[in-house]
Every structure is written in C-alpha cells, then in structure tokens.
Protein backbone atom coordinates (compact mmCIF):
# COMPACT_ATOMS: atom_id res chain seq x y z
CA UNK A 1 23.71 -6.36 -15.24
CA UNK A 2 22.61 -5.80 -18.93
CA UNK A 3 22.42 -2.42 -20.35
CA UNK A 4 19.46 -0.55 -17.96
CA UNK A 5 18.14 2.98 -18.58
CA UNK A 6 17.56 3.31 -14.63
CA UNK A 7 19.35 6.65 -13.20
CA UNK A 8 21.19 4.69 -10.42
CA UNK A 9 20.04 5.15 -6.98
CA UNK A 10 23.10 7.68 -5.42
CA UNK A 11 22.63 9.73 -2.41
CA UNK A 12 19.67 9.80 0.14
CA UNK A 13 16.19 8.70 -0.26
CA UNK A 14 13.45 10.33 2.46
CA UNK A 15 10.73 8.74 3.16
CA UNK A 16 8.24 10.63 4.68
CA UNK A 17 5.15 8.24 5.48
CA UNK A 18 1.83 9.85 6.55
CA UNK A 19 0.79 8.04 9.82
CA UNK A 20 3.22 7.20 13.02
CA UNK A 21 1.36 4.66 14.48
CA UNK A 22 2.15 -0.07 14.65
CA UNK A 23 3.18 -0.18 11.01
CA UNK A 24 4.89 2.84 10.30
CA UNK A 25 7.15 2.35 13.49
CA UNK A 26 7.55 -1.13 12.50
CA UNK A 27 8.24 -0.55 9.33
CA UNK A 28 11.23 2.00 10.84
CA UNK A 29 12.16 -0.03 13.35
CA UNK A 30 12.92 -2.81 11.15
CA UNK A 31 14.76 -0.95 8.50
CA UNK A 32 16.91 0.88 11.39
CA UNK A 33 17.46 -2.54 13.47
CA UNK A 34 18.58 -4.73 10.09
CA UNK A 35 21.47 -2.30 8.48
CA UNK A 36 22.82 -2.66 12.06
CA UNK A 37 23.09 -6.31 11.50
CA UNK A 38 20.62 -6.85 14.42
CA UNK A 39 17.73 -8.17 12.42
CA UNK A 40 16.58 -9.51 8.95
CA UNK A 41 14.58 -7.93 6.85
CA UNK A 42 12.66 -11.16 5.96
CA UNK A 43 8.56 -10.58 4.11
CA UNK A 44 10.88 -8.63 1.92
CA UNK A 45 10.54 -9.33 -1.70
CA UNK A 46 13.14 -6.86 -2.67
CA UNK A 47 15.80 -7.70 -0.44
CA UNK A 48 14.98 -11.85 -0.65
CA UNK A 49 12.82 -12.73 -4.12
CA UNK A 50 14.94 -14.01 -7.20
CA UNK A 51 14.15 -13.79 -10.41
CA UNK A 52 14.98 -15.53 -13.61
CA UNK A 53 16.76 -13.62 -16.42
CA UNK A 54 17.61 -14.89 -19.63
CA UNK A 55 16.71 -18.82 -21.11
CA UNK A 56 18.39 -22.29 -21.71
CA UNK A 57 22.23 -21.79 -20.88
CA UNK A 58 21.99 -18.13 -20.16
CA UNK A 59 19.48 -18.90 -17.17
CA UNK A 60 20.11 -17.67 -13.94
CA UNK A 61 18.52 -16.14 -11.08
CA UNK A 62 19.17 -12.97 -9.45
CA UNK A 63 18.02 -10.69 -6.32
CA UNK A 64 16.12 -7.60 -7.15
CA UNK A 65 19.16 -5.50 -6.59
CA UNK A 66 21.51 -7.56 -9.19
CA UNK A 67 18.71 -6.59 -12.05
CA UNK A 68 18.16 -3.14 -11.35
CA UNK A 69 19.41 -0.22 -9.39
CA UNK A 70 17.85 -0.32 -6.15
CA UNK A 71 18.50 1.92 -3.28
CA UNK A 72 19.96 0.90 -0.14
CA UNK A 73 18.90 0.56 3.62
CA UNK A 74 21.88 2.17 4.53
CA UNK A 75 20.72 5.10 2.33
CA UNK A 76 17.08 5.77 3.40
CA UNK A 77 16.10 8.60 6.17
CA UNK A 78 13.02 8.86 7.39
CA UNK A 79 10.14 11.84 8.54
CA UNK A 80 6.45 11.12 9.41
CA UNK A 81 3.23 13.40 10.02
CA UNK A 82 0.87 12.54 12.51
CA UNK A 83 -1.83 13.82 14.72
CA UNK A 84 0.17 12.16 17.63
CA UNK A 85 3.13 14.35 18.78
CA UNK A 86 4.76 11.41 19.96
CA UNK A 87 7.86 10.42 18.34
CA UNK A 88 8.64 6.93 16.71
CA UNK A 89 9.95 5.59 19.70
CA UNK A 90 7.44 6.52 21.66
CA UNK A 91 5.36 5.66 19.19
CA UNK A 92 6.63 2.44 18.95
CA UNK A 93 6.46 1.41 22.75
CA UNK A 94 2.76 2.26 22.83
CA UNK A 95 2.21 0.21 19.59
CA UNK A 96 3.35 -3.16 21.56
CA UNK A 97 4.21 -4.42 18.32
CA UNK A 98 7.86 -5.33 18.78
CA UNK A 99 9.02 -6.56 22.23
CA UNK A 100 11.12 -3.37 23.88
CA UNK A 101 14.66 -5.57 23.73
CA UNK A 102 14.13 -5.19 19.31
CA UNK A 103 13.40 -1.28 20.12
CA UNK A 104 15.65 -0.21 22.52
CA UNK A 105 18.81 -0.82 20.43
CA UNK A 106 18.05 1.81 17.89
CA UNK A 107 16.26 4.20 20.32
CA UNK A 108 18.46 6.77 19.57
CA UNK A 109 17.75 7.49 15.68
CA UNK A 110 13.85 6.51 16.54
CA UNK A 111 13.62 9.40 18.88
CA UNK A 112 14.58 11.67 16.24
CA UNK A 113 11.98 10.80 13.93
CA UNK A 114 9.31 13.35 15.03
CA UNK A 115 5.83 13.66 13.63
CA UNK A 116 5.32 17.01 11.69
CA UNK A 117 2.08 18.37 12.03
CA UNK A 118 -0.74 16.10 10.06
CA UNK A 119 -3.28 18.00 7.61
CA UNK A 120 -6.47 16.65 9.28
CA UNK A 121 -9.83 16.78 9.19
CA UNK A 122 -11.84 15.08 12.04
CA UNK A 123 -14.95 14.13 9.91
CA UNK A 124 -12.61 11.58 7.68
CA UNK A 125 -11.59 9.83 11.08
CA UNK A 126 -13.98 10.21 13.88
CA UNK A 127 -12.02 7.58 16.08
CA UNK A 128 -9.05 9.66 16.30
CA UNK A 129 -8.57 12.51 19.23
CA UNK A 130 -4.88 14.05 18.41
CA UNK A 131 -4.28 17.50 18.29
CA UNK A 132 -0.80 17.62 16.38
CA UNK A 133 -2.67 19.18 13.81
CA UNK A 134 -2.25 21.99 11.04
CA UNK A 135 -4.49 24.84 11.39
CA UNK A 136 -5.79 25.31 7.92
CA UNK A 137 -8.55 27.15 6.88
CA UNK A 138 -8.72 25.32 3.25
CA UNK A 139 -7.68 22.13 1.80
CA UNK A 140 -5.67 24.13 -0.95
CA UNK A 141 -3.74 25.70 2.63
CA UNK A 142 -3.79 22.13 3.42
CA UNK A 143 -1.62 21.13 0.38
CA UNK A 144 0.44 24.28 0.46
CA UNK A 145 2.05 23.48 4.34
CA UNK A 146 2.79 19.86 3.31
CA UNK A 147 4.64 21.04 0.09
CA UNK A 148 6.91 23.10 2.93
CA UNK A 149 7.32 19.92 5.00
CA UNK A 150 8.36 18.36 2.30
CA UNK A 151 10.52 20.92 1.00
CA UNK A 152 12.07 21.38 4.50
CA UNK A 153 12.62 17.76 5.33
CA UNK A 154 14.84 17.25 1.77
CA UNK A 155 16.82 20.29 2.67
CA UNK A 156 17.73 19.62 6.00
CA UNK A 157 18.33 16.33 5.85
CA UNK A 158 20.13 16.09 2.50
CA UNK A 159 18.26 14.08 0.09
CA UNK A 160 18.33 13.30 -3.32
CA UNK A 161 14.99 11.80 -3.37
CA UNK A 162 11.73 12.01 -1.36
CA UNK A 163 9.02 8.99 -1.57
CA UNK A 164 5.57 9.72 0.30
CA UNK A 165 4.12 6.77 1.73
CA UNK A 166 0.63 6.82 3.60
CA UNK A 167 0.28 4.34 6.39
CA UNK A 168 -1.84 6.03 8.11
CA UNK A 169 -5.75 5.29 8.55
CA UNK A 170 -8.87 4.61 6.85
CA UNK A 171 -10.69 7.67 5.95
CA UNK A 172 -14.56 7.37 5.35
CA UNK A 173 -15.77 6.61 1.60
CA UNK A 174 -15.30 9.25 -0.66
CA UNK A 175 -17.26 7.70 -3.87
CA UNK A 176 -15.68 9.17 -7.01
CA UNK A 177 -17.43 12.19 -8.08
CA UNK A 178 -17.13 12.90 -12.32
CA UNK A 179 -17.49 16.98 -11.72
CA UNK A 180 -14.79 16.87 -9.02
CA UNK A 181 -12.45 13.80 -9.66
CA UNK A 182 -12.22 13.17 -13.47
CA UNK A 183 -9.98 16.05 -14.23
CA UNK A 184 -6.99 18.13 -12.63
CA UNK A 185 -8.70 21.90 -12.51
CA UNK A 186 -12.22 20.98 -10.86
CA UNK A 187 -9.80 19.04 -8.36
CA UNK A 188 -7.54 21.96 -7.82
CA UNK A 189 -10.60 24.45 -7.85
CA UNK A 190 -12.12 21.99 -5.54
CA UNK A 191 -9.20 22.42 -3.36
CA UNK A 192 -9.21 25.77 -3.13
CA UNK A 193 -12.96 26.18 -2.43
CA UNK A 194 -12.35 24.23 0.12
CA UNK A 195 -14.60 21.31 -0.97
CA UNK A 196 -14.26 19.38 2.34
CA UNK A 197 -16.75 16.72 1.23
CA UNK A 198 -15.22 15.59 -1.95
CA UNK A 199 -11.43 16.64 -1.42
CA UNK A 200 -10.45 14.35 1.50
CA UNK A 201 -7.12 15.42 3.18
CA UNK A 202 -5.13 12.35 1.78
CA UNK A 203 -6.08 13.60 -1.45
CA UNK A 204 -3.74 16.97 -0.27
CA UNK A 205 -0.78 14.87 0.50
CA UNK A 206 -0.82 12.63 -2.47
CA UNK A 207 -1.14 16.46 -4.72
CA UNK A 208 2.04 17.79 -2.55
CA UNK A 209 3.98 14.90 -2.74
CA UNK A 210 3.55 14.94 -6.84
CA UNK A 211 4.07 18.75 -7.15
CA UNK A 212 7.53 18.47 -5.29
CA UNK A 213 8.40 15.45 -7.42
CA UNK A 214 7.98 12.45 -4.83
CA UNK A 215 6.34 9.23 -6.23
CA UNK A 216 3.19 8.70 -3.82
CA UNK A 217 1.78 4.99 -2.29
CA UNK A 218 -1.38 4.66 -0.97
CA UNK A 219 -1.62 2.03 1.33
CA UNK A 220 -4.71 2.56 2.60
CA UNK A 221 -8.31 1.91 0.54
CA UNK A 222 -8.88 5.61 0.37
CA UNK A 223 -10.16 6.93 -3.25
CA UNK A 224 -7.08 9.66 -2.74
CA UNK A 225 -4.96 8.70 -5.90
CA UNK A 226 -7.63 6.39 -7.48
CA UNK A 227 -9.10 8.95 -9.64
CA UNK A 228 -8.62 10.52 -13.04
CA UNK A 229 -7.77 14.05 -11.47
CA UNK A 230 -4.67 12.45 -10.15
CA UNK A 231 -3.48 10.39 -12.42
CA UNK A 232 -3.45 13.74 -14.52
CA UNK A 233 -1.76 14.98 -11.91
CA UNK A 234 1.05 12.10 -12.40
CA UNK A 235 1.46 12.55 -16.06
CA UNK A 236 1.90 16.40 -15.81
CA UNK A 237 4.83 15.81 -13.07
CA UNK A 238 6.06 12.50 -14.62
CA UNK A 239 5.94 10.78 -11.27
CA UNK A 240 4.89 7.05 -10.48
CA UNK A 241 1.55 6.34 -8.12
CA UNK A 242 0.47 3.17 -6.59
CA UNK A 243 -2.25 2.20 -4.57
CA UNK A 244 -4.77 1.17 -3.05
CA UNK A 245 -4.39 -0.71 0.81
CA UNK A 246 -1.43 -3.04 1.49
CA UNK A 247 -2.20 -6.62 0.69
CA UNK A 248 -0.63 -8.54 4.25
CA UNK A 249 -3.10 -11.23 5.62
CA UNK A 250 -6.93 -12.39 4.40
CA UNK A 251 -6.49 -10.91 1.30
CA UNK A 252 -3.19 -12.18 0.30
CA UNK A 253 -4.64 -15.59 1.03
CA UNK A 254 -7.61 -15.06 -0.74
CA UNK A 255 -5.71 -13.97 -3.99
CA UNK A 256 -3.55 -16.68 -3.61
CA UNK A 257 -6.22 -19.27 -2.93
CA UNK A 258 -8.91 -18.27 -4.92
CA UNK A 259 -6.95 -19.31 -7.97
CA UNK A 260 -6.78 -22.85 -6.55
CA UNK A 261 -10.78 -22.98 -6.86
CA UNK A 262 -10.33 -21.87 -10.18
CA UNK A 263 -7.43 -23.77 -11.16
CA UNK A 264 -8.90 -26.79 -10.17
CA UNK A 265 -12.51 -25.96 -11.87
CA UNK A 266 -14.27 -26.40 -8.65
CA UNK A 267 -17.43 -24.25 -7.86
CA UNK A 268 -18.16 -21.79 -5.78
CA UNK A 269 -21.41 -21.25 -3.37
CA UNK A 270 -19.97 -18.15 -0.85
CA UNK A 271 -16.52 -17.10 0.69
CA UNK A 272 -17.31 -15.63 4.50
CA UNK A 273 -14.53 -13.69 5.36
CA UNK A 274 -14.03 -12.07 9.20
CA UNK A 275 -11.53 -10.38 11.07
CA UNK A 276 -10.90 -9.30 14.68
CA UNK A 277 -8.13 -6.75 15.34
CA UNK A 278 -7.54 -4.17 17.80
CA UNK A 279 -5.11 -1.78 17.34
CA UNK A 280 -5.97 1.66 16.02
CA UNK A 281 -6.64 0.92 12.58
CA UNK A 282 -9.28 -1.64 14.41
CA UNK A 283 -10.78 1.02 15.89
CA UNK A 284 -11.04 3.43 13.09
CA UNK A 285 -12.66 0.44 10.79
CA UNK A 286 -15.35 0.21 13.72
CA UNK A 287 -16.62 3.54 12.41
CA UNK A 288 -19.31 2.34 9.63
CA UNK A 289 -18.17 5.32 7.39
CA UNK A 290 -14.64 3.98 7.33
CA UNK A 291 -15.24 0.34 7.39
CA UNK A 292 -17.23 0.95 4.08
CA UNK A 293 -14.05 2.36 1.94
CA UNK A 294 -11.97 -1.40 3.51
CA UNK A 295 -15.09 -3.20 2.36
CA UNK A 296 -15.20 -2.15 -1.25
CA UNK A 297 -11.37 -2.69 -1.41
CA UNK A 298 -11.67 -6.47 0.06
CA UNK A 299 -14.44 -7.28 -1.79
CA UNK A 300 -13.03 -6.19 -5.27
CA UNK A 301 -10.73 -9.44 -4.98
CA UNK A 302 -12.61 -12.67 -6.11
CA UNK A 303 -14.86 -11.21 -8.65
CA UNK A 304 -11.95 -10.86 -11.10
CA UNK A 305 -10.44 -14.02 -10.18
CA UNK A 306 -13.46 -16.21 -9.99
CA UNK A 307 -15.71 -14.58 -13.11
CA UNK A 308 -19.75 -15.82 -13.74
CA UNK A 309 -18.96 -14.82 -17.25
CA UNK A 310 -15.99 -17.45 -18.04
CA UNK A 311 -17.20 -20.10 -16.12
CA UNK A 312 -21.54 -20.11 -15.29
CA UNK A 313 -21.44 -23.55 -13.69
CA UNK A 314 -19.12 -22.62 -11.67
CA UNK A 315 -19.55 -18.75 -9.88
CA UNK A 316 -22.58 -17.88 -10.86
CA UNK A 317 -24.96 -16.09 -7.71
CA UNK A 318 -22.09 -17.12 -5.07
CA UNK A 319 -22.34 -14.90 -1.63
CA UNK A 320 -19.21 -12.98 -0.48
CA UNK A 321 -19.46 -11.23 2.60
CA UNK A 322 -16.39 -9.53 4.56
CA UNK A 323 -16.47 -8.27 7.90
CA UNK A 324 -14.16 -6.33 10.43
CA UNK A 325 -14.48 -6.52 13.94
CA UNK A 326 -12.98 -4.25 16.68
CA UNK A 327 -11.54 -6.42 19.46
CA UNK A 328 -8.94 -4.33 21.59
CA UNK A 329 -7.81 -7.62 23.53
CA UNK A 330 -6.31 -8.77 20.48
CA UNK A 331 -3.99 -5.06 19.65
CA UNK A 332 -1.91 -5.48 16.68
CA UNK A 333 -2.43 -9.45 16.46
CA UNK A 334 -4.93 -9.95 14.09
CA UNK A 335 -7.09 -12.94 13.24
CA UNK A 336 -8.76 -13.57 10.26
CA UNK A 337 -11.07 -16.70 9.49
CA UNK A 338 -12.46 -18.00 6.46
CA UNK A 339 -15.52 -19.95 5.10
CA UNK A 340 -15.47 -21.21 2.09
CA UNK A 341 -18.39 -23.24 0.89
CA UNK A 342 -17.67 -24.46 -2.67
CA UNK A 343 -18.76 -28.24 -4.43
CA UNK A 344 -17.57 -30.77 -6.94
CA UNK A 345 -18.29 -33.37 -9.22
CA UNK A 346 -22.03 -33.74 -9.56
CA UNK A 347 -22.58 -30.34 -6.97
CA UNK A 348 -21.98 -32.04 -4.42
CA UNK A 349 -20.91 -29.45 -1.61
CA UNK A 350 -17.33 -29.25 0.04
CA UNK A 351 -15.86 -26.56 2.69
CA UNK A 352 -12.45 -25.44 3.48
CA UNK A 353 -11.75 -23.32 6.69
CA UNK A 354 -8.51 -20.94 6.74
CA UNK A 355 -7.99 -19.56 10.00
CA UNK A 356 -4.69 -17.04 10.00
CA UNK A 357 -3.69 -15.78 13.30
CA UNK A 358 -1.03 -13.11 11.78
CA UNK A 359 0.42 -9.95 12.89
CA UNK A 360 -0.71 -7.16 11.18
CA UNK A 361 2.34 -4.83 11.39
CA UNK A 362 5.06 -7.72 10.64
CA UNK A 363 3.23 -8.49 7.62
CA UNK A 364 2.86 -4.80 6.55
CA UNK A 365 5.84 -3.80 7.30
CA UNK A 366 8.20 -5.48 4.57
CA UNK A 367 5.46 -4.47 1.85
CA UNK A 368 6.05 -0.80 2.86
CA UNK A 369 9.90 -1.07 2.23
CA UNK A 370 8.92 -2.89 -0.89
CA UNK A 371 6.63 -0.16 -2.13
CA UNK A 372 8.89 2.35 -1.52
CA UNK A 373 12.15 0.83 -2.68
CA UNK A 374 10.21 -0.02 -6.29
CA UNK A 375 8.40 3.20 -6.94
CA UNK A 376 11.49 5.05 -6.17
CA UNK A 377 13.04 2.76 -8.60
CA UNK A 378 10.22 3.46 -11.12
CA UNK A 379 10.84 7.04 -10.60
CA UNK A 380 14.42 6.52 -11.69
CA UNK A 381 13.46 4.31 -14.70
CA UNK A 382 11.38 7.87 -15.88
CA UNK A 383 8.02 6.12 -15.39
CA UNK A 384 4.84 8.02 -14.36
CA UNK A 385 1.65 7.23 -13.51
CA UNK A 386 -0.70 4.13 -12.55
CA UNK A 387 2.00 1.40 -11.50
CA UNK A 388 0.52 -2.01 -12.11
CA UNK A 389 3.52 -3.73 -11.50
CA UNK A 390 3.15 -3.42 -7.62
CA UNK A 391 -0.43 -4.96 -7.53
CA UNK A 392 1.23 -7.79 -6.26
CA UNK A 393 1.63 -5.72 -2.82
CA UNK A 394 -1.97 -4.08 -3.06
CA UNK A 395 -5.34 -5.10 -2.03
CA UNK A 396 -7.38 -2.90 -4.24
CA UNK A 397 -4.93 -2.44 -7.06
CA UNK A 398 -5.47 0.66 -8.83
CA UNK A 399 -6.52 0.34 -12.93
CA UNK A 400 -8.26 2.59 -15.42
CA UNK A 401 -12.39 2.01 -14.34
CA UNK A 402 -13.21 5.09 -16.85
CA UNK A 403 -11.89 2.16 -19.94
CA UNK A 404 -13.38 -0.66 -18.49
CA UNK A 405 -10.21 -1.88 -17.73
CA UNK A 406 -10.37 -4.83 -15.04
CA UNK A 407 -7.27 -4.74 -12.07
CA UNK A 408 -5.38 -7.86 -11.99
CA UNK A 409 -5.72 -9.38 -8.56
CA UNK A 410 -4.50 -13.36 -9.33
CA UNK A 411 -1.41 -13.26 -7.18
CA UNK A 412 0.34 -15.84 -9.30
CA UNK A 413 -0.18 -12.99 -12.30
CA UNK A 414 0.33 -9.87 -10.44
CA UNK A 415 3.92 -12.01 -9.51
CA UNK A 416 4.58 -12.53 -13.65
CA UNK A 417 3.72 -8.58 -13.69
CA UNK A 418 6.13 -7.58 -10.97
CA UNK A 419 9.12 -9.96 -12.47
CA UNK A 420 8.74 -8.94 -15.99
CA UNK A 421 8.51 -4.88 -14.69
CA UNK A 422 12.15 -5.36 -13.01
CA UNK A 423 13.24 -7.79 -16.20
CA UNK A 424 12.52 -5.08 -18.24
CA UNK A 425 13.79 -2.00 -16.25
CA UNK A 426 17.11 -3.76 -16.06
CA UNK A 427 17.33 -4.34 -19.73
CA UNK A 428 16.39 -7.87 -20.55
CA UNK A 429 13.46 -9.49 -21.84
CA UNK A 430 9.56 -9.68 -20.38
CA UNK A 431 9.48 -13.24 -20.90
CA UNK A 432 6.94 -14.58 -19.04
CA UNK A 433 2.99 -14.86 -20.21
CA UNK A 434 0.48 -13.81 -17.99
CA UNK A 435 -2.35 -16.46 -18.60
C-alpha cells in the first residue's frame, strides 16, 4: 500500500439502518452467513472489484481492501429501527427473500437484532400500519430520541464507529422548499416548529446521525439529505453523505445501456420503462404520493446521458415514461421490462426489448454493504459532504442543483469516479479521464 492518509479501520463499526424489512434483513443475513464461511458475498464491489494502480511496469491490480483501509465483515454489528417490532429473523422469514435453510444457520445473532422504535409519521407512508413507533410531539423530539438510540447502541455494543443507512421506504414527495431547505437554521427552526409538511421524518434521522458523527446513506429517493440545509449540516460536522435510492435493476441497465445508444450515435424516439413488484416497497410505491418521489429519481437518468443539446439529430423530443406496478404475486421478485424505440442510418426505426426478471433484495443487498463500507471509509479519509464517488451505487445521485451542476449518471463514468476516489484515498494517482 502507498503512503494513505486514511485513519485505519480498528475496532467496531455499527450500522444502524432505518427500515427492517427484504433488504435490510438480506443485507444482514448475508453479511452474518458469509464471515461464517457459509456464503459469498458476491454483487459486492468492495469485497470482489479490482482496480488498477500505477502504469507500464508498475501496473497491477488490486481489491478494494489492498488500496485502502477498509473495515471488515468480521468487524461490523448491526441495530435497525422500524415500525415492525419484529426482529430480523422474524423479519426475515416473513420477507421470503432467502429460502429458511440460508436463515436458519445464523438465527441466533438475527434474533438479537431488534428494531428500536422508528420516528414516524403516517402521512409520509400511508401503506404502512405498524405501531413500533416513537411518541413524539415534534420533529425536533423526533431527532432528539434517535440521537439517544444512537448514542445507546455505540455504548452498549462497543463501537468505534456508527454508519446510518436508510433502507427503509419511499416517503411521499417533499419538493425542495428555498425558505425551509436552503440553509441549516430555517431547517432546525423548522424542526422545532414542528413543520410536518416540509421536515419529513427521514430528514430527522439523516440530522441525528450527522450530529453524533455517523456518515448518513440515503437509499431511498427521498429529498432527506438532497438539500442545501444538509449539506450545511455535513460541512459543520465534517461527515460524508450519499444519496439518493440504490441503483440494483432497471436503472442500472438503463445507465449502463443508454451509453450504448450514445456510443454508437444512434437516435432515440422513447424509452418505456415498467415494473411489477410486490413486496412492501411495491406496495408503498402504489400510493401516488410516493410513487411520485421514485419517478423523479428514475427519470433523472437518460437526460444527462442522452442530451438534445450535444447531439439534436439524435434526442431531441424523445418520450420517457416509467411506471411501477404493485403485483403481490410476484413479492420480492421483481420484473422490469423495457421499450426502447430508437432508429439509424437514414431514420429508419429499430427497437430493442430488455426484460430483467431480478430479485430486488439480492441486488440491493451487496450495494448496501458497499455504501456503508465506503462512506465509513470516507469518514476515515476526513472527507465531508456530497460524496460523488458512490454515484456508481445510486439512482438519483446527489449534486449541487443550486450551481447548475449536472449529476453524473453514465455508469462507465461514475465507475472512473469510484476507482480514481479509492486511487486517491490510498495514495496514488487519479489516473483515469472521465470522457
């Protein structure tokens, strides 16, 4: 390893992640089942990806872990909130995610994890009935019992370092609001006037994670960290954010294909994008309210890839429509199917179909342990703030709207972005281009 400024990763990391439902449980499960030996923690970029250091005869590729200081599985403990009192195992069970026979051997430490109470508010997620709830008469109350959770989960179970990772639902659209969200007081005073329209209850545990020094991941398309009142919030503690809503399945592909289209300097007449899922984040996203916060996210993708301004032959007026459909049939394994009408030489029209029948949870749950694992390392490396390196993991990745500044969503570049963060944290050279 070259010379890195990272503080190495010693002792315990928590991670506390808001939501016990498929993916968080899967996520747990996984982590638990594979420092057994029993499984493989494979999706995983930090535990499988290589990158190259160094040029000509000093080439060579390394893991993630042989760069930088990256903390262990054997080393992580975890603590959830939910509305659910059910713990993970239970949890887990009722998810019918994983089969019972890649449950049951780490039942034991799964039973333990057991869902504090979750700072809720009904209005945010209509769908959902549970009443292992916090009863708080103000968001600012709201923010001060998670700071306690948090408090109490790193003392009693011995950590040296607390992530907060939200996997929980999608809470309705909260547009950004410039008198509530552009700067840290009219948040806090929002807060504390209990400002339930604006101030949604994510928004509290993003604030208590950052005022008791935990880096915070949204993983959800929720505004919550997405505005200038929090990004304050990350400078002031010095601690990393990322968000917004784990890229796993139509949107990967789409970032990954849409450069294809553009690559190739073929044209573009619509991309018709649907999905059927049923587990509980399917039948949240049937709530209009809710489904309109995924939509903006999904949508945000192909304009920045596919731009009317660089190429007007090509993308100019073309129709992109995304849709979500609650199926329960169908649980946790999602479909999604794509249309893509686009045309060649002369405008003469062509279509390509992409139907991905993919698990929802097994493709989240690897980009949760990556998320955590790098913003804890970011948090070590002293960086605060907006973390673009981990748009390659995000479906809405978060960027500076109030400059004009444009998010990268081009998987191939978020990928140059991610490998040149982790070349750089571990004390070699950014040497790739990001074209």
């Amino acid at each position: 390893m070259e010379q890195s400024n990272v503080k190495p990763a010693n002792g315990k990391l928590g991670i506390l992640v808001v939501g016990n439902g498929a993916v968080a449980t899967t996520f747990m499960t996984g982590v638990l089942m594979a420092r057994k030996g029993l499984s493989k923690p494979i999706g995983s970029m930090t535990q499988y990806d290589k990158i190259r250091v160094g040029k000509g005869n000093d080439k060579k590729y390394l893991k993630y872990g042989d760069i930088v200081p990256i903390a262990s599985l054997d080393d992580i403990v975890f603590g959830c909130w939910d509305v659910y009192p059910q713990n993970a195992y239970q949890s887990a069970v009722y998810a019918e995610v994983l089969k019972r026979s890649d449950i049951d051997p780490v039942r034991e430490e799964l039973e333990q994890i057991v869902p504090m109470k979750a700072a809720f508010d009904k209005n945010y997620a209509k769908r959902l009935d549970g009443d292992n709830v916090k009863d708080c008469k103000t968001r600012w109350e709201m923010v001060e019992a998670l700071r306690e959770d948090i408090r109490q989960f790193r003392e009693s179970r011995q950590c040296d370092r607390i992530v907060v990772l939200w996997a929980a639902s999608t809470e309705i659209y909260v547009p950004v609001n410039e008198a509530v969200h552009y700067s840290l007081s009219a948040l806090e005073a929002a807060m504390k006037a209990d400002d339930r329209e604006h101030v949604a209850p994510s928004m509290c545990y993003a604030y208590a994670a950052l005022a008791e020094g935990a880096p915070f991941v949204m993983g959800a398309p929720n505004t919550t960290v997405d505005i200038p009142a929090m990004w304050e919030m990350a400078e002031k503690t010095g601690m990393p954010i990322a968000g917004k809503d784990f890229k796993t399945g139509q949107t990967l592909v789409k970032s990954g294909f849409a450069p294809i289209i553009s690559t190739r300097c073929l044209g573009l007449d619509g991309w018709f994008s649907t999905n059927i899922l049923g587990n509980r984040d399917g039948l949240v996203l049937d709530e209009p309210d809710n489904f309109r916060t995924k939509e903006v996210s999904k949508l945000s993708t192909l304009e920045t890839i596919l731009k009317e301004e660089e190429q007007p032959d090509l993308y100019t007026d073309y129709y992109h429509k995304v849709r979500i459909n609650y199926y329960p049939p169908r649980n946790d394994n999602k479909e999604s199917w794509d249309n893509i009408d686009i045309f060649g030489w002369m405008g003469y029209p062509m279509q390509i179909k992409i139907n991905f029948l993919c698990r929802d949870s097994i493709l989240a749950a690897p980009v949760c342990l990556d998320l955590c694992l790098l913003i804890d390392l970011a948090a070590r490396a002293g960086l605060c703030g907006t973390q673009r390196f981990l748009s390659f993991f995000l479906k809405s990745p978060m960027h500076d709207y109030t400059k004009g500044e444009e998010a990268v969503n081009h998987l191939y570049q978020q990928h140059t972005m991610l490998r040149n963060a982790i070349r750089e944290m571990g004390g070699y050279e950014a040497d790739e281009e990001m074209d």
